[in-house]
Protein backbone atom coordinates (compact mmCIF):
# COMPACT_ATOMS: atom_id res chain seq x y z
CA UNK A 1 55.88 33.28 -91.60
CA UNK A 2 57.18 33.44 -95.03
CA UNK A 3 59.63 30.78 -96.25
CA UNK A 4 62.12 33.14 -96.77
CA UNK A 5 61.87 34.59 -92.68
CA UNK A 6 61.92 31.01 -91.77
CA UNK A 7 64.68 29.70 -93.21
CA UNK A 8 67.05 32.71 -91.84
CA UNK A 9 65.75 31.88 -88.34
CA UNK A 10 65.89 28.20 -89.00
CA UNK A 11 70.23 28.53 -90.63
CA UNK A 12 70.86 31.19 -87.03
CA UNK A 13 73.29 28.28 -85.30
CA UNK A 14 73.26 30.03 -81.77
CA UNK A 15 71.54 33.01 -80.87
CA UNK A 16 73.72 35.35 -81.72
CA UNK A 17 77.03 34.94 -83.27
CA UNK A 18 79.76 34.28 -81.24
CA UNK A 19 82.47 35.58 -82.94
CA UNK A 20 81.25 38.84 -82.47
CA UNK A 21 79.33 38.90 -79.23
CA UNK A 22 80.85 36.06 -76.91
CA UNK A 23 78.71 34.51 -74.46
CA UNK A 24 80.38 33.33 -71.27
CA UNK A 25 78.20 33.78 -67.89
CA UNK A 26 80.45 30.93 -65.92
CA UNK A 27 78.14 28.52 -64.67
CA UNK A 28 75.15 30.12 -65.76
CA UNK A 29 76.12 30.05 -69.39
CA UNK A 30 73.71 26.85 -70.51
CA UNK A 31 71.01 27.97 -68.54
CA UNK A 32 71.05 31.60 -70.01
CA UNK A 33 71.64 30.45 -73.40
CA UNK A 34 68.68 27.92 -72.91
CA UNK A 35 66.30 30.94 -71.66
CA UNK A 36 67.76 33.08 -74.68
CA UNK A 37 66.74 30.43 -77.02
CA UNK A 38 63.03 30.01 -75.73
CA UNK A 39 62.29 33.42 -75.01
CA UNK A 40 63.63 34.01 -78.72
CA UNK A 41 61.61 31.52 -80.74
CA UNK A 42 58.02 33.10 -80.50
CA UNK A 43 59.27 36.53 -80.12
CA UNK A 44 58.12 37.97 -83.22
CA UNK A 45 54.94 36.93 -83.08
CA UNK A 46 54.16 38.45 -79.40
CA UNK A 47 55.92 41.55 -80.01
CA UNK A 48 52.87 42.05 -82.68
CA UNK A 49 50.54 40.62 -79.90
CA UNK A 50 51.37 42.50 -76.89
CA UNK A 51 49.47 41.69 -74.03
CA UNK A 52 50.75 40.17 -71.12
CA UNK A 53 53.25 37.43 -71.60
CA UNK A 54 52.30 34.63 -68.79
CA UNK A 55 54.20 31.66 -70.26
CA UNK A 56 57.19 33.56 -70.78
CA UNK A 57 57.44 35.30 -67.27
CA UNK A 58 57.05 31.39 -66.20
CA UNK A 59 60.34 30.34 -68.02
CA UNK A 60 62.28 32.75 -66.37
CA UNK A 61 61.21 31.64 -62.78
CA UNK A 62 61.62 28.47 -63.40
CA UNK A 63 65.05 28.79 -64.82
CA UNK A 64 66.33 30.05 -61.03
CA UNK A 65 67.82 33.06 -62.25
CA UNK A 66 65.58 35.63 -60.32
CA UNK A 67 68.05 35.07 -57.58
CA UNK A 68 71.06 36.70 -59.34
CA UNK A 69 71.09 39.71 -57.13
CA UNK A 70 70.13 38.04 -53.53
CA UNK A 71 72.91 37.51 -51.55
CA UNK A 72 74.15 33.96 -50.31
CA UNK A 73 73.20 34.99 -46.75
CA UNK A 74 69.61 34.47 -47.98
CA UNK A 75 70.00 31.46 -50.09
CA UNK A 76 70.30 33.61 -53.55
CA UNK A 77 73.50 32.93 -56.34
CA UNK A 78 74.34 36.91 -55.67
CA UNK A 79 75.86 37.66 -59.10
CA UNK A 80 78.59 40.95 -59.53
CA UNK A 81 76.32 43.30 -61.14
CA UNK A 82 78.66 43.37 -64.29
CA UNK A 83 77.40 39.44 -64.68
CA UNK A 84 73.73 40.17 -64.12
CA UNK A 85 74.15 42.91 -66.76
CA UNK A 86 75.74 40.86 -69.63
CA UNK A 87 72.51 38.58 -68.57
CA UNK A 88 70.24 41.26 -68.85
CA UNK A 89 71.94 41.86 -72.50
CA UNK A 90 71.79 38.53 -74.05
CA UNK A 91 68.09 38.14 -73.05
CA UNK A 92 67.19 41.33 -74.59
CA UNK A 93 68.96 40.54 -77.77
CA UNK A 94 66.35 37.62 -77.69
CA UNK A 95 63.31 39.66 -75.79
CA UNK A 96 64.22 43.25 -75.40
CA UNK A 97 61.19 43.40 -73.12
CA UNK A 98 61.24 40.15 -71.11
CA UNK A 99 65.15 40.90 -70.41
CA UNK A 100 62.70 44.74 -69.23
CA UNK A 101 60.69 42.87 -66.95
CA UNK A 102 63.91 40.31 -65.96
CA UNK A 103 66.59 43.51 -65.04
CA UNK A 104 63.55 45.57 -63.00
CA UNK A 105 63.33 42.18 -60.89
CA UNK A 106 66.87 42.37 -59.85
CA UNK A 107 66.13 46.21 -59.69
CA UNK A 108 63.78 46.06 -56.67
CA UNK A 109 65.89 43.55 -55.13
CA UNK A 110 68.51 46.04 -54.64
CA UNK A 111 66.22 48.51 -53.73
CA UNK A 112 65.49 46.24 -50.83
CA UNK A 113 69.21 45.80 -50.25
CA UNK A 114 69.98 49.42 -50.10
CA UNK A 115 66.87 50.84 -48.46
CA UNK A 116 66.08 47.78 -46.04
CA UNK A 117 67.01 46.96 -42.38
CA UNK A 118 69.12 43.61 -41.77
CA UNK A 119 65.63 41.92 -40.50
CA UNK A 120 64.06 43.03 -43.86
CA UNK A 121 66.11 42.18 -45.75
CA UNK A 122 66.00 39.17 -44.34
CA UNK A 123 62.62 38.26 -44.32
CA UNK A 124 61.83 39.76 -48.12
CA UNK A 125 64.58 37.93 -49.93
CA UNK A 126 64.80 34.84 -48.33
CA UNK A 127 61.09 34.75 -48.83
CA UNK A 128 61.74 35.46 -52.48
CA UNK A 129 64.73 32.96 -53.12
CA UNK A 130 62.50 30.22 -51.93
CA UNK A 131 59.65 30.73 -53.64
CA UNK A 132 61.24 31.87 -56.76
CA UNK A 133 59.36 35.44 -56.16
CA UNK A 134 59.25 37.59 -59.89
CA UNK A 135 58.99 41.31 -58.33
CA UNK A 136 57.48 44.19 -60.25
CA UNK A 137 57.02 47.86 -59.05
CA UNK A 138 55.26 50.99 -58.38
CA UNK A 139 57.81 53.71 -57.96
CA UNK A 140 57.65 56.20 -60.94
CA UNK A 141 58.72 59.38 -58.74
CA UNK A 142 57.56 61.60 -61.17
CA UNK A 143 54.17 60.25 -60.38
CA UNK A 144 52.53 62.25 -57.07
CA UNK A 145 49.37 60.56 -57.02
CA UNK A 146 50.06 58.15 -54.57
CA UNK A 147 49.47 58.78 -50.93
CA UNK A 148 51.03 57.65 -48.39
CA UNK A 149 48.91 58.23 -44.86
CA UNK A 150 49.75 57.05 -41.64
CA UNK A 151 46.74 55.57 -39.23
CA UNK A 152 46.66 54.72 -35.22
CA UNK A 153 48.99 51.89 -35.92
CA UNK A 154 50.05 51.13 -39.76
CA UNK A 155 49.66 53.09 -42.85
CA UNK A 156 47.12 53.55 -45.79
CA UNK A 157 47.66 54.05 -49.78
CA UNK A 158 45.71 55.64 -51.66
CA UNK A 159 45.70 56.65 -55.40
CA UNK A 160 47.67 55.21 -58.31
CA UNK A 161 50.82 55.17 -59.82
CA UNK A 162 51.50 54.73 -64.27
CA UNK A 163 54.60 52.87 -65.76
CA UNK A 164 54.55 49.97 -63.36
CA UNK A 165 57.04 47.55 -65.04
CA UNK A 166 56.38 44.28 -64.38
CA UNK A 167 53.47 44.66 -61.91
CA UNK A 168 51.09 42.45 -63.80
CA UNK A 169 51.97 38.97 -62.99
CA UNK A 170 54.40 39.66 -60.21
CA UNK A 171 54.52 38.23 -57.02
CA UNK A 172 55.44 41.43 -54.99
CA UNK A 173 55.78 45.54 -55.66
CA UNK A 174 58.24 47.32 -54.17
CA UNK A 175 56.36 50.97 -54.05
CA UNK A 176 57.35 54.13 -53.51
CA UNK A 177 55.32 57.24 -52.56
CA UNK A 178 56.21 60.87 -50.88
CA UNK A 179 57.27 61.03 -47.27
CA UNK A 180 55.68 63.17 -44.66
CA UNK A 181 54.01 64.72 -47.70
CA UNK A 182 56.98 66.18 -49.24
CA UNK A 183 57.72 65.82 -52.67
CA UNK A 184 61.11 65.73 -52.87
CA UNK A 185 61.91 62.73 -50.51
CA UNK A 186 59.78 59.51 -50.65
CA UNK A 187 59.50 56.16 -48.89
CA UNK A 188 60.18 52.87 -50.22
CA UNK A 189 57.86 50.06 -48.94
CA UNK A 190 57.00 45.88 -49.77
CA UNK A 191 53.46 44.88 -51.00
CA UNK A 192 52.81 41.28 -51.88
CA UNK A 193 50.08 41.94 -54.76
CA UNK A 194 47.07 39.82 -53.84
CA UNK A 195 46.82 42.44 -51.07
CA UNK A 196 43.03 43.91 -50.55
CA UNK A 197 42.52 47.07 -52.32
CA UNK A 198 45.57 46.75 -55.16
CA UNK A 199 44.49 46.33 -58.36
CA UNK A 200 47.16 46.11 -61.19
CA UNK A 201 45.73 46.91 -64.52
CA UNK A 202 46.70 45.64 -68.10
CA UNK A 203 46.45 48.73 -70.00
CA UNK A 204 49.99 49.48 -71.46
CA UNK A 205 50.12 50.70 -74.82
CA UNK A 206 53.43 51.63 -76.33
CA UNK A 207 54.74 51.00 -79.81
CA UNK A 208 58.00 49.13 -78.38
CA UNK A 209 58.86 47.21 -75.11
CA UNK A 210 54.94 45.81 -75.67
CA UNK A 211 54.86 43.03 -73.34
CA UNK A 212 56.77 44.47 -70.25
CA UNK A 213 53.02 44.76 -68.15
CA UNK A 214 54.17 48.43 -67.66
CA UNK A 215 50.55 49.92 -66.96
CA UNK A 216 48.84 51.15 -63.88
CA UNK A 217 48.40 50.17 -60.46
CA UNK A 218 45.22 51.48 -58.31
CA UNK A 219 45.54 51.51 -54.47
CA UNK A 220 41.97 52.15 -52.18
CA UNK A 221 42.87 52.19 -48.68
CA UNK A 222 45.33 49.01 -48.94
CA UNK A 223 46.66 48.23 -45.75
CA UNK A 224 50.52 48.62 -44.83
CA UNK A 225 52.10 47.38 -42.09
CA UNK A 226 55.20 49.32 -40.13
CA UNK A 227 57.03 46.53 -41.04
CA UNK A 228 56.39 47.07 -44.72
CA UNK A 229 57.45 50.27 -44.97
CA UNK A 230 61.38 50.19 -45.80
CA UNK A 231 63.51 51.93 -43.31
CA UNK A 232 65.61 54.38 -44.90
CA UNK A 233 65.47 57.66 -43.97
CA UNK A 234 66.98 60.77 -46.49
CA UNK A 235 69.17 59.96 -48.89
CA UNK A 236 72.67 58.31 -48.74
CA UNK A 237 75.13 58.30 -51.84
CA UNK A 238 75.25 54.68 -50.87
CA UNK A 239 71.11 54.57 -50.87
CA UNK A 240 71.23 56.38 -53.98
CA UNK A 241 73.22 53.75 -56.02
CA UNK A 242 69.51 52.51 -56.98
CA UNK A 243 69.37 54.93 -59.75
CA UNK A 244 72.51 54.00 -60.80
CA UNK A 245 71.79 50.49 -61.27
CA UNK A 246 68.79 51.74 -62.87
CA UNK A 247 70.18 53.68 -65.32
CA UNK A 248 72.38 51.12 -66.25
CA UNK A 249 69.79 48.45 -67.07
CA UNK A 250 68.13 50.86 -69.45
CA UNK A 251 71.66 51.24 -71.27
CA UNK A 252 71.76 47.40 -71.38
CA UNK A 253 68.35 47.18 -73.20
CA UNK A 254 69.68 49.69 -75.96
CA UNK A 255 73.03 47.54 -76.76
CA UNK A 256 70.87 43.87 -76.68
CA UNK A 257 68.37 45.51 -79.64
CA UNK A 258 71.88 46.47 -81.11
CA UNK A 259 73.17 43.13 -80.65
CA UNK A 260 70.33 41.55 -82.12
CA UNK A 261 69.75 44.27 -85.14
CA UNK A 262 73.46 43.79 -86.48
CA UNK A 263 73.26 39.99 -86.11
CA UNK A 264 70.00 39.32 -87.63
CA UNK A 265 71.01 41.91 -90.66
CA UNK A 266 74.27 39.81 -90.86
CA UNK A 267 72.38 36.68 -91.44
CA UNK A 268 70.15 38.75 -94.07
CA UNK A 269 72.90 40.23 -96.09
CA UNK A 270 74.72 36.33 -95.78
CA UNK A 271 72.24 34.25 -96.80
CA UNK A 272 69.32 36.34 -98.97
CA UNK A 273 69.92 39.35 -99.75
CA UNK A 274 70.60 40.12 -103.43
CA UNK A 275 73.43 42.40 -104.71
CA UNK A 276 72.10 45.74 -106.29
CA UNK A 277 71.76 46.14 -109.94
CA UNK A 278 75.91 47.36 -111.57
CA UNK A 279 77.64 47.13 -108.36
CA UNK A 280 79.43 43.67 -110.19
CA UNK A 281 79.79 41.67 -107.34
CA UNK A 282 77.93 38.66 -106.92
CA UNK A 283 76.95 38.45 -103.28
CA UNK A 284 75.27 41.34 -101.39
CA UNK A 285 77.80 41.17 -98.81
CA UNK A 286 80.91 41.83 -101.26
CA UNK A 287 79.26 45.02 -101.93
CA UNK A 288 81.65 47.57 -100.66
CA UNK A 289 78.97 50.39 -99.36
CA UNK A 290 77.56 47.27 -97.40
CA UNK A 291 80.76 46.57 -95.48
CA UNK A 292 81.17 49.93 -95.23
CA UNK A 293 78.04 50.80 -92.95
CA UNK A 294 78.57 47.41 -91.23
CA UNK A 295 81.88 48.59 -90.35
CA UNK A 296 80.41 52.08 -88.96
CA UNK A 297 77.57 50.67 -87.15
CA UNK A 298 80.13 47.95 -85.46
CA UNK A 299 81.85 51.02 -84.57
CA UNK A 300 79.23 52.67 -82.94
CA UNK A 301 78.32 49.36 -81.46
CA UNK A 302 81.59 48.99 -79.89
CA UNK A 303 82.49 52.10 -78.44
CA UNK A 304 79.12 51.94 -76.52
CA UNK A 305 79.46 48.15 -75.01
CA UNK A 306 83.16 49.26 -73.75
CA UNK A 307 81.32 52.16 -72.23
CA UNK A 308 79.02 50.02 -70.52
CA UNK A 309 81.34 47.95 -69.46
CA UNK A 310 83.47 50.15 -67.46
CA UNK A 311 80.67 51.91 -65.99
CA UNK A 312 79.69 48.59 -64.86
CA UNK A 313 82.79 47.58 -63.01
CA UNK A 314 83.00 51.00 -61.14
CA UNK A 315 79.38 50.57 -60.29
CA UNK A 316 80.37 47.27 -58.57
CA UNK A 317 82.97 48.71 -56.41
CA UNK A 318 80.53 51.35 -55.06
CA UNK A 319 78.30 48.98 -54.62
CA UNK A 320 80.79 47.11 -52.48
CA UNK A 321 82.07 49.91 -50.74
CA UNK A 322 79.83 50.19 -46.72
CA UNK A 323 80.63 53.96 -46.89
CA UNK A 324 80.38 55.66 -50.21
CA UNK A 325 81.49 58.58 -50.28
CA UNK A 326 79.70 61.84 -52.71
CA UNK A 327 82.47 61.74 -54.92
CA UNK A 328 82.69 58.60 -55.29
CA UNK A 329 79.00 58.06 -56.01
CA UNK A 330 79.49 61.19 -58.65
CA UNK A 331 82.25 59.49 -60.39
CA UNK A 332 79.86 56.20 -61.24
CA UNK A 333 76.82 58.62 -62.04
CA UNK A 334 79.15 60.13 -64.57
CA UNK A 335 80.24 57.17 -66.25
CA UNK A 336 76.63 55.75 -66.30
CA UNK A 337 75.14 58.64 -67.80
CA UNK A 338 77.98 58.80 -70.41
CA UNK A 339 77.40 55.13 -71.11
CA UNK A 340 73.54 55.61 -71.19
CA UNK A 341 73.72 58.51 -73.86
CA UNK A 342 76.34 56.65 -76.25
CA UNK A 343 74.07 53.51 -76.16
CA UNK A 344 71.00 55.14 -76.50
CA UNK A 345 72.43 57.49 -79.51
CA UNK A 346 74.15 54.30 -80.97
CA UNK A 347 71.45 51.74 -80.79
CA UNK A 348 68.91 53.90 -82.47
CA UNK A 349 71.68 54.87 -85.28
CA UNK A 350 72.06 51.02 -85.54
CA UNK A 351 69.01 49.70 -85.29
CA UNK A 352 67.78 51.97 -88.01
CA UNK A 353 70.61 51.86 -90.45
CA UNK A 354 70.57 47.98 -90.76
CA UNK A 355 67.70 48.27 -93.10
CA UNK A 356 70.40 50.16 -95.40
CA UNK A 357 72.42 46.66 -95.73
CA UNK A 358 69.31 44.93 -96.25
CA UNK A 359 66.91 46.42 -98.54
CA UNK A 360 63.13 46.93 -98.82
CA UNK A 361 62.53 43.03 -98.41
CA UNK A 362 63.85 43.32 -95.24
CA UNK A 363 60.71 44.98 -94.07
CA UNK A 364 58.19 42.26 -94.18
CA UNK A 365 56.61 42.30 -90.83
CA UNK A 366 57.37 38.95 -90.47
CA UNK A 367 60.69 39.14 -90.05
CA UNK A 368 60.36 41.58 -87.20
CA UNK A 369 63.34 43.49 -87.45
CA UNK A 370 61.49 46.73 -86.88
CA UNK A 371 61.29 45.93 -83.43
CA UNK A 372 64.72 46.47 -82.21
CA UNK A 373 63.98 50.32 -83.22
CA UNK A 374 60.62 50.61 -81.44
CA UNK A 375 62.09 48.97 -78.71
CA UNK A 376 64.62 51.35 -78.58
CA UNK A 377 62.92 54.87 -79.42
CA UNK A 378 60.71 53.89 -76.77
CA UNK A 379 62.59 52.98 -73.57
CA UNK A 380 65.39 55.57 -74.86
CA UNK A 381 62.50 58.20 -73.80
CA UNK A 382 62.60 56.88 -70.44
CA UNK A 383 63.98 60.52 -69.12
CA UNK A 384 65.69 63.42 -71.32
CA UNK A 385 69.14 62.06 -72.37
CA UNK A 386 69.75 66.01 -72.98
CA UNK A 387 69.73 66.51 -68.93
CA UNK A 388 72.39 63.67 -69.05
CA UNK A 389 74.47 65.52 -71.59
CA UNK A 390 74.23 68.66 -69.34
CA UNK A 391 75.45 66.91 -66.67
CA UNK A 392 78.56 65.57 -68.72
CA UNK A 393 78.81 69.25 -69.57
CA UNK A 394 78.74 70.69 -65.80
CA UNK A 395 80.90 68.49 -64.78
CA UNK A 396 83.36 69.17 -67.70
CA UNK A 397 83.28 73.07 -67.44
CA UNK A 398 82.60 73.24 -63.63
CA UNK A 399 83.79 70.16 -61.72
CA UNK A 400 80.17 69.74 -61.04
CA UNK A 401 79.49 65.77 -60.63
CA UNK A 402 75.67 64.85 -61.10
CA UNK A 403 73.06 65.64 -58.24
CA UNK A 404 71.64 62.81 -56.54
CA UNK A 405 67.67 62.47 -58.29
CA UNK A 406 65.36 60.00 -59.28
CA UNK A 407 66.99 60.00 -63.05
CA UNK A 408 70.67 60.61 -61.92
């Protein structure tokens, strides 16, 4: 690493800057700031790598906070999802793809929550609370090439499912695959991953989110047991509150790149970037066309967290609602999907602009700040943001609230 790269990570104080993104998790705060901090100082460097990041997926067990989303009932902290999410947004201003594989834990524990009996429920999380259980999964539902087949007395899997997030190195998937062979309704169902015939390969290649062991899992005749299979049946708008929480982890992801592209750019234009040749001033960040796209990207920056926010909070009181009610469960898909599209279209705005304030130094690859983009453009793909303007625009011109669906 250059001197110059060094020195701006060695003069960063905290990781980011307070002023302008406060950090305040409760009781949590030292131990997500001390996570942050780790997971931050080699990121860089395995970004380039890729690869599978073993050590790192090790710091976040052992720092306890896989238990966010279990309940108290079965010895986790259970965290308001609000909490979990400003979590999920700090780390990925330090790892945008650890805080990927972190949030799709917490994910499949609510999948569990919402999908599972009382006795499941049960036995799964408890089992994961104290063991300190890292869960990946295998439920793309766009993918039909998993097989679900019922025997004499438990059920077989065969075929494979792609974009497994966090299925290399976890403990346990939670899998999904189509129901009675339909393809519009599938089951949910627990696999602890040393199970015979499951074999979780390391063969993702994306430009952005590299280390988030999002490849393919194979299944040959692996064994499930009735007690394995989750048992929801159809689709509740409470049930369905999965892809809410979903969608709202990917719009977390956008504003921590954000977060971390306008605070390392800060740093840049404060301590080493040089004014340009006439303007007359003589630091780079008196230069007026500097403050000036600072001021819109903040802009952009801001109107997107507030969105998040609030789509946050009302997901929290559907969440803690026993009935939920179609409307009700429209009103938070609306809000999420309107917070997922500002994010996505601000973080990419933002997280390419900052080279604007900075200059064609700025680009050295070992300062990394192309990541934040690549992290971005890719996860930002995750399904058409278009189909969530549409919805916006149904509902706006026909009272239309979105359909329940694995993307809405």
């Amino acid at each position: 690493m250059p001197s110059e790269a060094r020195q701006l990570h060695q003069n960063a104080e905290s990781l980011l800057d307070v002023r302008l993104f406060p950090v305040d998790f409760g009781n949590l705060t030292a131990k997500v700031e001390r996570l942050a901090r780790k997971l931050a100082e080699n990121a860089v460097a395995r970004d380039r790598q890729g690869g599978h990041a073993h050590a790192e997926r090790e710091l976040i067990r052992e720092s306890g906070l896989l238990a966010l989303a279990i309940p108290q009932r079965f010895d986790g902290l259970e965290k308001p999802w609000p909490q979990i999410y400003r979590i999920v947004r700090h780390l990925a201003a330090a790892d945008s793809s650890l805080a990927h594989l972190f949030a799709f834990n917490h994910l499949q524990v609510a999948t569990i929550l919402l999908h599972g009996s009382t006795e499941q429920q049960r036995h799964w999380l408890s089992r994961a609370a104290h063991e300190r259980w890292f869960w990946g999964n295998a439920t793309n539902g766009r993918d039909l090439g998993l097989q679900l087949q019922k025997r004499e007395e438990h059920f077989e899997l065969n075929g494979r499912k792609s974009f497994c997030s966090g299925a290399l190195g976890a403990d346990a998937l939670v899998v999904s695959a189509p129901r009675g062979g339909s393809t519009n309704e599938r089951a949910f169902l627990v696999l602890p991953t040393q199970r015979e015939g499951l074999a979780i390969n390391d063969d993702w290649d994306a430009f952005g989110q590299r280390q988030t062991d999002s490849g393919t899992v194979q299944f040959e005749n692996v064994f499930v047991d009735r007690g394995e299979l989750l048992v929801s049946g159809g689709q509740s708008p409470r049930s369905s509150l999965r892809v809410c929480v979903s969608q709202l982890i990917l719009t977390q992801l956008y504003l921590g790149n954000s977060q971390a592209a306008l605070d390392g750019a800060l740093r840049y234009v404060r301590e080493q970037a040089r004014p340009w040749l006439g303007t007359g001033v003589n630091e780079a960040s008196e230069d007026p066309f500097i403050q000036k796209r600072f001021g819109e990207l903040w802009l952009l920056y801001r109107g997107a967290l507030l969105q998040a926010e609030l789509a946050a909070e009302r997901l929290q009181q559907a969440w803690d609602k026993p009935a939920l009610s179609a409307a009700e469960r429209g009103e938070v898909a609306l809000l999420i999907a309107e917070a997922r599209v500002a994010s996505a279209r601000a973080s990419l705005e933002i997280t390419s602009q900052v080279f604007e304030t900075m200059g064609a130094r700025a680009t050295a690859s070992s300062y990394g700040f192309d990541r934040f983009w690549r992290n971005v453009r890719v996860h930002s793909l995750h399904d058409p943001l278009d189909y969530k303007v549409r919805d916006i625009g149904q509902w706006l011109t026909r009272s239309v609230p979105p359909t329940p669906s694995l993307y809405s």
